[in-house]
Protein backbone atom coordinates (compact mmCIF):
# COMPACT_ATOMS: atom_id res chain seq x y z
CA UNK A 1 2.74 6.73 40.58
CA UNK A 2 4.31 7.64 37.64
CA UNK A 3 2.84 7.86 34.18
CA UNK A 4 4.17 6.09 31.04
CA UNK A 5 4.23 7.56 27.71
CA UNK A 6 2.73 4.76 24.82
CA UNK A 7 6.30 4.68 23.89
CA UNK A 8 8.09 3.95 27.23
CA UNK A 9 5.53 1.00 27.81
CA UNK A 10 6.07 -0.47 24.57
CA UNK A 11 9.75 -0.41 25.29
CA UNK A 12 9.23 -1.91 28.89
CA UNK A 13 7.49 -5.17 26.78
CA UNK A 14 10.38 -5.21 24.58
CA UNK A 15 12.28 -6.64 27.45
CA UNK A 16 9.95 -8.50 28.75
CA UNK A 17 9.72 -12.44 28.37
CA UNK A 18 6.04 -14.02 26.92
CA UNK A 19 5.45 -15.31 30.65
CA UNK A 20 5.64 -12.04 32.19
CA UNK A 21 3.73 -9.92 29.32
CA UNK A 22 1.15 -13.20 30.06
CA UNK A 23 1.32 -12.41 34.29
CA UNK A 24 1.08 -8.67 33.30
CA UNK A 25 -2.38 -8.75 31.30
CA UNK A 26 -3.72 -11.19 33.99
CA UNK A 27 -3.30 -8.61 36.35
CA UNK A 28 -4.57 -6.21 33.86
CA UNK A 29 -7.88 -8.75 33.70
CA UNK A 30 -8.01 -8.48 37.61
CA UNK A 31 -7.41 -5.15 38.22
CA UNK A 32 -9.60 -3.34 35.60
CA UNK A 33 -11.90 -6.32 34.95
CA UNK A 34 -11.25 -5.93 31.53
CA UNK A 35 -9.48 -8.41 28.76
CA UNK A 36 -6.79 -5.94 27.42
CA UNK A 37 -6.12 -8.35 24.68
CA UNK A 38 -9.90 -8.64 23.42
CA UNK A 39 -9.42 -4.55 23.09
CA UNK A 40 -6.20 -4.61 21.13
CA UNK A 41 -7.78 -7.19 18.68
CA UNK A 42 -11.36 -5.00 18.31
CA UNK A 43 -9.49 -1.66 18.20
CA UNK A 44 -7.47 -1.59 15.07
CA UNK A 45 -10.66 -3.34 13.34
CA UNK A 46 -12.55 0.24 14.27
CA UNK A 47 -9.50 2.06 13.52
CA UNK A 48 -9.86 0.85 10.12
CA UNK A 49 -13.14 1.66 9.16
CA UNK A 50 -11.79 5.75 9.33
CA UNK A 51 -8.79 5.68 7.79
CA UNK A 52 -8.76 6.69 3.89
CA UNK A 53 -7.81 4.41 1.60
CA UNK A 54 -7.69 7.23 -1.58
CA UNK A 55 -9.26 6.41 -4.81
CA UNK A 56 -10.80 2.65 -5.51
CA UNK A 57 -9.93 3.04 -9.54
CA UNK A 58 -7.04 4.93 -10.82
CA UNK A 59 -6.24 6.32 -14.50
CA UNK A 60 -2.60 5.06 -15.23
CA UNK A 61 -0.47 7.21 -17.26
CA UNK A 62 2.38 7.16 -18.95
CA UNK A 63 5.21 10.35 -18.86
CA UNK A 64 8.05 9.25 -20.17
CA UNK A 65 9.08 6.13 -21.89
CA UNK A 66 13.20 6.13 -21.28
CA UNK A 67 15.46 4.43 -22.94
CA UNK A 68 14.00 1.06 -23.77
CA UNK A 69 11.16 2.34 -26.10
CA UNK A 70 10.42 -0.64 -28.12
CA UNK A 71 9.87 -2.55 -24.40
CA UNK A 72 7.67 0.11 -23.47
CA UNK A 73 5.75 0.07 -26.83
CA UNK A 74 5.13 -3.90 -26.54
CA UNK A 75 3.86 -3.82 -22.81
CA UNK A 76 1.17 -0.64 -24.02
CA UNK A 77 0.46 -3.02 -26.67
CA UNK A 78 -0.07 -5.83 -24.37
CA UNK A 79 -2.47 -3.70 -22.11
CA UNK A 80 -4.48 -1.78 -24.30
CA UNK A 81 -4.83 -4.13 -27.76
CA UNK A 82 -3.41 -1.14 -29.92
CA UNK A 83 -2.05 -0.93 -32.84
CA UNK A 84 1.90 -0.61 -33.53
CA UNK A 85 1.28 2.81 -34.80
CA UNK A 86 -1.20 4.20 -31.58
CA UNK A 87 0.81 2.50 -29.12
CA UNK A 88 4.04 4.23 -30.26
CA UNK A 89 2.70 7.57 -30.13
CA UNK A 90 1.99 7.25 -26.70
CA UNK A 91 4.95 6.07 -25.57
CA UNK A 92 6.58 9.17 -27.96
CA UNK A 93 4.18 11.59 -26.93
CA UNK A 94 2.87 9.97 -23.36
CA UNK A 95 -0.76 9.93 -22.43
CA UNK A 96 -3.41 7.74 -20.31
CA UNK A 97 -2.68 4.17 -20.78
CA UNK A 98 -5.47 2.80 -19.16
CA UNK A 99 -8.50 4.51 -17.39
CA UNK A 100 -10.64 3.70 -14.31
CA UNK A 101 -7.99 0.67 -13.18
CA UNK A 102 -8.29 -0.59 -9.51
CA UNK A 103 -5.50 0.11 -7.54
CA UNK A 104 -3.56 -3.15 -7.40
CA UNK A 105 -3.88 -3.86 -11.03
CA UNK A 106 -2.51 -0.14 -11.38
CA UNK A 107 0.38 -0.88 -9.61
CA UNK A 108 1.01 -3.73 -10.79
CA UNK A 109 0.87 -2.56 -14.37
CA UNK A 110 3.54 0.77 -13.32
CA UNK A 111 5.34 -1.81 -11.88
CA UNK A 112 6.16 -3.49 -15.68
CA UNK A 113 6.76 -0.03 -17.43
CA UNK A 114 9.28 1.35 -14.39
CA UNK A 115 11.13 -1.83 -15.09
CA UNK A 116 11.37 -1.17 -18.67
CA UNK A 117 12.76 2.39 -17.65
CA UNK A 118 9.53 4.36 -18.37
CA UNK A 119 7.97 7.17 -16.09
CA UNK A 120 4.54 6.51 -14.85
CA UNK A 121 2.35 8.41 -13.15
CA UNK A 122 -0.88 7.07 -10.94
CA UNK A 123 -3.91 9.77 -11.17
């Protein structure tokens, strides 16, 4: 018999209809005595446990402030609670914005400068 790569089987379901994908892992069930689906669900969950996910907290940091400086001073205003005076020398001069941010609130918070044509860095 001939052996199929992961790719080539995956292909062979493409063109396969729900009803035979449904006859093919009933045989599977017979023939192995083992629910193929049950193992798809579980292994991903263990997969998941190994992968890296990088740092929890970030430091966000600001590069470059492009064109639109005044937008870029008022959002490092709205994050931090600075002054005028503070908040324009980092977007002059760059520096950390914000330290120890979770990940999603970092990108959310690049997000707003990159749309207000700054340079932001995630370290």
């Amino acid at each position: 018999m001939a052996k199929f790569t992961k790719d080539e089987f995956i292909s062979g379901l493409k063109e396969m209809t729900i009803l035979e994908i449904k006859e093919l892992v009933d045989a599977m069930k017979e023939e192995f005595g083992v629910d193929p689906s049950a193992v798809a669900v579980a292994a991903p969950v263990a997969g998941a446990a190994q992968v890296d996910e990088g740092p929890s907290s970030v430091n966000v940091v600001l590069t470059a402030a492009g064109a639109n400086k005044i937008a870029v001073i008022k959002i490092v205003r709205d994050i931090t609670g600075l002054g005028l005076k503070e908040a324009k020398e980092i977007a002059d001069n760059g520096g950390v914005v914000k330290e120890n941010v979770a990940m999603e609130e970092a990108n959310e918070l690049k997000a707003k400068f990159e749309e207000a044509g700054a340079t932001v860095e995630l370290k």
